[in-house]
N, C-alpha and C. Protein backbone atom coordinates (compact mmCIF):
# COMPACT_ATOMS: atom_id res chain seq x y z
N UNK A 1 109.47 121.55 118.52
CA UNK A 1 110.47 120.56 118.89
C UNK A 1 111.43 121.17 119.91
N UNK A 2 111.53 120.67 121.00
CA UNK A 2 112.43 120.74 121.78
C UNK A 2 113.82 120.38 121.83
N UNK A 3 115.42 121.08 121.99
CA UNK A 3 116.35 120.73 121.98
C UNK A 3 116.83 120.74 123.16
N UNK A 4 118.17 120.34 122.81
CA UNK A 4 119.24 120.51 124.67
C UNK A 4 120.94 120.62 123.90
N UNK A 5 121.52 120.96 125.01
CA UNK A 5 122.53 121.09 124.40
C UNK A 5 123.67 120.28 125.97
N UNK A 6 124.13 119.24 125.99
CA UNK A 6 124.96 118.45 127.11
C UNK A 6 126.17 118.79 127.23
N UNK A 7 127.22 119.61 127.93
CA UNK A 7 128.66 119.47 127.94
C UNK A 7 128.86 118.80 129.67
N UNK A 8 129.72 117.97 129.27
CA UNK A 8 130.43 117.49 129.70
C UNK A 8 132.10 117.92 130.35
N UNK A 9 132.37 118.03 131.51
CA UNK A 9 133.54 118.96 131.83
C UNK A 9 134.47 117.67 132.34
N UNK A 10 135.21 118.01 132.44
CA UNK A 10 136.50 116.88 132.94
C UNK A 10 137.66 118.16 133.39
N UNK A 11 137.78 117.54 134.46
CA UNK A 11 138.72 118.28 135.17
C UNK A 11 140.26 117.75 134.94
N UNK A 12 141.33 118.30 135.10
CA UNK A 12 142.42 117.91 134.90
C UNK A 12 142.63 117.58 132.79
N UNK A 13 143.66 116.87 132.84
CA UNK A 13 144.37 116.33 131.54
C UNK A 13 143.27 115.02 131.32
N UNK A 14 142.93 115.52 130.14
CA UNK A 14 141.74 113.76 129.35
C UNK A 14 143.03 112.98 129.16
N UNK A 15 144.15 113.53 128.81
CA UNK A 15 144.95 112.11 127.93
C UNK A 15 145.56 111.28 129.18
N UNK A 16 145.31 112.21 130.26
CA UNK A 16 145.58 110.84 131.76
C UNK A 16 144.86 109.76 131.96
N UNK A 17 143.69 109.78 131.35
CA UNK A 17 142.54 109.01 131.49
C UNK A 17 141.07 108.27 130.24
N UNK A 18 142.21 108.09 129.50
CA UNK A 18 141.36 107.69 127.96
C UNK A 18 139.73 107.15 128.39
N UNK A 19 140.47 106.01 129.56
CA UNK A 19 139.33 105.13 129.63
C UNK A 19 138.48 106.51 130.45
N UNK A 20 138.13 106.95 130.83
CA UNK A 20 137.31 107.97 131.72
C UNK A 20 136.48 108.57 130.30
N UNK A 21 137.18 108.86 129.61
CA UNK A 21 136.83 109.87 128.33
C UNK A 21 135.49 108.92 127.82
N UNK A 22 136.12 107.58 127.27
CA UNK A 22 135.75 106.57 126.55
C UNK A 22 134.35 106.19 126.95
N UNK A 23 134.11 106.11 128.56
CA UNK A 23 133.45 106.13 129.59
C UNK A 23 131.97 107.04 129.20
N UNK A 24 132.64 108.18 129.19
CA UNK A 24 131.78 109.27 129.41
C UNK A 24 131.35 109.04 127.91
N UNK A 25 131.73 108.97 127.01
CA UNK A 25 131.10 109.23 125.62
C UNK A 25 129.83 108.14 125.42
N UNK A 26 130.38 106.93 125.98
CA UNK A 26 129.65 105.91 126.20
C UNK A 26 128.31 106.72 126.40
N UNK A 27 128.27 106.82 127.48
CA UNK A 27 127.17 107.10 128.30
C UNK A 27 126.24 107.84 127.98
N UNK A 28 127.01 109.05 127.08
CA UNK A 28 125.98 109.62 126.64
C UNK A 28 125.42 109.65 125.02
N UNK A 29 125.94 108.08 123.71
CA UNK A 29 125.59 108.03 123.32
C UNK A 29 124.90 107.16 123.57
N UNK A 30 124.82 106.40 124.43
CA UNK A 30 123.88 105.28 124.95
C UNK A 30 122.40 106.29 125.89
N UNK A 31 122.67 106.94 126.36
CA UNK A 31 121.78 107.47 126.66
C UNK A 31 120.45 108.46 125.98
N UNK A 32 121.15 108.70 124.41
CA UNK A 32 120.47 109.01 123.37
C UNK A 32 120.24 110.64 123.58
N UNK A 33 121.57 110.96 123.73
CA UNK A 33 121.74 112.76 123.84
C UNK A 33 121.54 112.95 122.77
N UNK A 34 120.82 114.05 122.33
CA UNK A 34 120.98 114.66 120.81
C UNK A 34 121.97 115.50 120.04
N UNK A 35 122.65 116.27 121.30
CA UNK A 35 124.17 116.56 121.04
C UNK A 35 124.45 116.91 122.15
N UNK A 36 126.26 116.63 122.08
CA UNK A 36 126.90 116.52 123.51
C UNK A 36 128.83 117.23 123.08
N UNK A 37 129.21 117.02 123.98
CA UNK A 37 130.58 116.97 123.80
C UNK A 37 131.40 117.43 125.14
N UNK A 38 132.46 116.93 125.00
CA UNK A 38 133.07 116.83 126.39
C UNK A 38 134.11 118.38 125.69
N UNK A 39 134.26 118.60 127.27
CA UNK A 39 134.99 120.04 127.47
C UNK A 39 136.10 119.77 128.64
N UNK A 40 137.45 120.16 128.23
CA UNK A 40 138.63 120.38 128.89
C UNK A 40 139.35 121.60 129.51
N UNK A 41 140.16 121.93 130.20
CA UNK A 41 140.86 123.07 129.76
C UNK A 41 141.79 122.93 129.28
N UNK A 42 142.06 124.36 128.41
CA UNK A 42 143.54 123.98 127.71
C UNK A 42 144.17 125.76 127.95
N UNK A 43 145.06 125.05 128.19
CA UNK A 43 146.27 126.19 128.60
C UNK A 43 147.46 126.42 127.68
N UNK A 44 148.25 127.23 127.36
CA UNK A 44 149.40 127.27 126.72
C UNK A 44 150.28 128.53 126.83
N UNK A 45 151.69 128.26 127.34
CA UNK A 45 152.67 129.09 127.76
C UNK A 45 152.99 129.67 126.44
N UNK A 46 152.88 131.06 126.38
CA UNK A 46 153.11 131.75 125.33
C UNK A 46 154.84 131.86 124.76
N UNK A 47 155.34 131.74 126.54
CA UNK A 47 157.02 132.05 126.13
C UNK A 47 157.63 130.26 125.52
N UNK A 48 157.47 129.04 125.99
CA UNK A 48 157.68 128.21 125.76
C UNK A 48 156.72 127.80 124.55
N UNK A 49 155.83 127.69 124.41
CA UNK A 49 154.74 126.81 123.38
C UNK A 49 154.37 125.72 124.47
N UNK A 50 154.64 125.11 125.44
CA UNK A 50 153.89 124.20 126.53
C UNK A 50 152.59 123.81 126.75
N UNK A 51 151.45 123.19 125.81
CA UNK A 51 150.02 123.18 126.13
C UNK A 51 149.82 121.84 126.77
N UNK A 52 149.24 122.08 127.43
CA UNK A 52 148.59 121.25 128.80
C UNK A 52 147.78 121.89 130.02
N UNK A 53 147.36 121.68 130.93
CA UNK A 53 147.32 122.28 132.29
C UNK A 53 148.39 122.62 132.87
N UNK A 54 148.02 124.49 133.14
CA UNK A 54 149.03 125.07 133.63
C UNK A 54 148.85 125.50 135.07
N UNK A 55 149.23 125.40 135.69
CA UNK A 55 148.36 125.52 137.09
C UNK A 55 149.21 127.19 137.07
N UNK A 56 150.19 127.60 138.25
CA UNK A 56 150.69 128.86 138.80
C UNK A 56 151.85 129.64 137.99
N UNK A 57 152.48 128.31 137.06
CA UNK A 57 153.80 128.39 136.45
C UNK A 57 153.78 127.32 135.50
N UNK A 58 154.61 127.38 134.53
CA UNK A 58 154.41 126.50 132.93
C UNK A 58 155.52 125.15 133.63
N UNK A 59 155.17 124.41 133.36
CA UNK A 59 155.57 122.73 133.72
C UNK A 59 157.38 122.39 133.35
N UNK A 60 157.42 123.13 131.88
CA UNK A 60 158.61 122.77 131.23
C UNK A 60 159.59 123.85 131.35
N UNK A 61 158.61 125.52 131.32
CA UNK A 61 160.22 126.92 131.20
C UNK A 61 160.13 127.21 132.93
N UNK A 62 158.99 127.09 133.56
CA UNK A 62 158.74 127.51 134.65
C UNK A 62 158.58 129.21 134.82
N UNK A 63 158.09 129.59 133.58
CA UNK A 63 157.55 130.95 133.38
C UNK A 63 156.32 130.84 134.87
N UNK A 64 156.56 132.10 134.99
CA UNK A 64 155.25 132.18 136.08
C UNK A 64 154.12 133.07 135.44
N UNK A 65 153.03 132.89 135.96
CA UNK A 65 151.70 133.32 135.52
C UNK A 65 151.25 134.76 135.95
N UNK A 66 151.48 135.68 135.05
CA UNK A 66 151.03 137.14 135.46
C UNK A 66 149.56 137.70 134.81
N UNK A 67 149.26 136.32 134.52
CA UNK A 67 147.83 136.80 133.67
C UNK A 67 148.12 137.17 132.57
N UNK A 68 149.70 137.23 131.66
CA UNK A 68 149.33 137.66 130.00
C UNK A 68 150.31 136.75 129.61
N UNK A 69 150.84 135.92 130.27
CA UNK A 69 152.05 134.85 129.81
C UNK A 69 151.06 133.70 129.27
N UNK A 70 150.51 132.76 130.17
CA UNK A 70 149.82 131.63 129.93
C UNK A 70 148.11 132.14 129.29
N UNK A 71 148.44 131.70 127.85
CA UNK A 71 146.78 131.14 127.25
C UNK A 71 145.97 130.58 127.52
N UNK A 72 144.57 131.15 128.45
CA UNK A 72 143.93 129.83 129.10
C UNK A 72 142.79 129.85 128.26
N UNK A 73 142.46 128.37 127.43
CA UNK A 73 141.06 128.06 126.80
C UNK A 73 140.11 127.43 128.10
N UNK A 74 138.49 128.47 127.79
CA UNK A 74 138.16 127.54 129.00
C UNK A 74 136.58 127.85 128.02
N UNK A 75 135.46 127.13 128.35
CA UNK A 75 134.30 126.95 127.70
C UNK A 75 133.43 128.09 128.68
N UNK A 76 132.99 128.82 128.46
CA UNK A 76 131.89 129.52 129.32
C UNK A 76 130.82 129.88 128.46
N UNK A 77 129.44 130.17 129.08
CA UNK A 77 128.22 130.13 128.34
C UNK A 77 128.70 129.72 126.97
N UNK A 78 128.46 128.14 126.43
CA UNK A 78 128.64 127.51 125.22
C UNK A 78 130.09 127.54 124.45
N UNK A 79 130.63 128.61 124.44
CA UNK A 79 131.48 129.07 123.64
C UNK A 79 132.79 129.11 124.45
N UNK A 80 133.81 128.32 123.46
CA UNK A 80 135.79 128.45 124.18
C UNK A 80 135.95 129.73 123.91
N UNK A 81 136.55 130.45 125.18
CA UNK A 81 136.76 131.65 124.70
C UNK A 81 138.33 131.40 125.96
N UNK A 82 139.35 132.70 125.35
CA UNK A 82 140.46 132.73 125.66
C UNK A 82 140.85 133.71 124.08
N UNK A 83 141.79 134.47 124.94
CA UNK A 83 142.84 135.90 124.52
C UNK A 83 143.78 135.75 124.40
N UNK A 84 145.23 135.26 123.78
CA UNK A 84 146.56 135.75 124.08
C UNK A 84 146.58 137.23 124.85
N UNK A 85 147.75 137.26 126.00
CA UNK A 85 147.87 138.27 126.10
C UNK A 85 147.10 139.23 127.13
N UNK A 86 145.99 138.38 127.84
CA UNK A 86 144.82 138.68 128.46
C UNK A 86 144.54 137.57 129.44
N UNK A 87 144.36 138.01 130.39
CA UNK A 87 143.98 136.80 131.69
C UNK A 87 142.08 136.91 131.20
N UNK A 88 141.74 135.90 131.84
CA UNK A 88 140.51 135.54 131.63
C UNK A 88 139.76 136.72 132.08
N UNK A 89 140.15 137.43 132.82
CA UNK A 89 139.36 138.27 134.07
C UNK A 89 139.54 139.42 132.85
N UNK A 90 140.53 139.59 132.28
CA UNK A 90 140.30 140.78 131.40
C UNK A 90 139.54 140.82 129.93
N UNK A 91 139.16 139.50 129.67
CA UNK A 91 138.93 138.86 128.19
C UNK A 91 137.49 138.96 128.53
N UNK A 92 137.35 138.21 129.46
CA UNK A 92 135.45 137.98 129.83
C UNK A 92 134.73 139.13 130.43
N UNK A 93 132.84 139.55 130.13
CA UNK A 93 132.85 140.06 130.71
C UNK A 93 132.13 139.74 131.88
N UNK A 94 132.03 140.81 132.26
CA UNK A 94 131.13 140.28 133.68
C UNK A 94 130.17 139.09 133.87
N UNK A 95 129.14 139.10 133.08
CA UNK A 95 128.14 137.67 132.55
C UNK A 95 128.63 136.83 133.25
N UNK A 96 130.18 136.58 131.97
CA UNK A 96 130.88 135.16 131.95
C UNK A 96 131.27 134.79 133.10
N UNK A 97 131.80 136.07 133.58
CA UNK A 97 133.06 135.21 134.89
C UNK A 97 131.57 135.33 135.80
N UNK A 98 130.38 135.64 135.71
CA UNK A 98 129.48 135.25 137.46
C UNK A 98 128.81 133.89 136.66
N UNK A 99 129.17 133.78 135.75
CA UNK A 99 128.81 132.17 135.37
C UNK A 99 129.77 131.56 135.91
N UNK A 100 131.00 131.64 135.63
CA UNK A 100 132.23 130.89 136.32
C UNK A 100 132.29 130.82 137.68
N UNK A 101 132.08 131.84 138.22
CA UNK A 101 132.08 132.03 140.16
C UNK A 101 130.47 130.94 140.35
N UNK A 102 129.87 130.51 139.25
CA UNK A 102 128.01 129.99 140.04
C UNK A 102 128.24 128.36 139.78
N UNK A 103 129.80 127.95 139.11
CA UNK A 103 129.41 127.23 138.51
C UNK A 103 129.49 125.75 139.66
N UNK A 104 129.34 124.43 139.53
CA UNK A 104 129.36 123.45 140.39
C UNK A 104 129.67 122.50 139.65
N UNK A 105 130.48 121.82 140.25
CA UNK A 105 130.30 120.14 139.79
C UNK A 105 130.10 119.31 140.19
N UNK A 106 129.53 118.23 139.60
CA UNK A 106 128.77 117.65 139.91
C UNK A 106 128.66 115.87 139.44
């Protein structure tokens, strides 16, 4: 028996866009995936508590990003991975991040 495994990425904040979400789930239980699930990023300012997308600097303290302030959750080969305390570049290893540098969307 053959499996698959579908993620789904969404760029930016899902809660900007329910219907997009709603959309996508559609689609792929209508399409008769055998398992799926949508993937976000999630970020969170360690000095504030602030989770959302953090782009350079946290939205609400305006902490800036030195790579050990902001928590970034991000999905690579299958698995959320993210460190307090650790920029991605120091958490992942090599594998991960030339998965991240190959990746496309699409």
């Amino acid at each position: 028996m053959l499996g698959h495994i579908f993620y789904y990425k969404i760029n930016g904040d899902p809660s900007k866009n329910i219907e997009a979400v709603e959309t996508a789930i559609k689609a792929m239980y209508d399409g008769d995936l055998g398992y799926y699930t949508i993937t976000f990023d999630s970020d969170r300012c360690m000095k504030c508590g602030y989770q959302g997308i953090i782009d350079n600097e946290c939205p609400k303290c305006k902490e800036k990003d030195d790579g050990h302030n902001i928590l970034r959750i991000r999905r690579i080969t299958g698995y959320l991975v993210g460190r307090p305390n650790q920029s991605i570049s120091e958490s992942w290893n090599d594998g991960k991040m030339n998965e991240l540098k190959r990746r496309k969307n699409i």
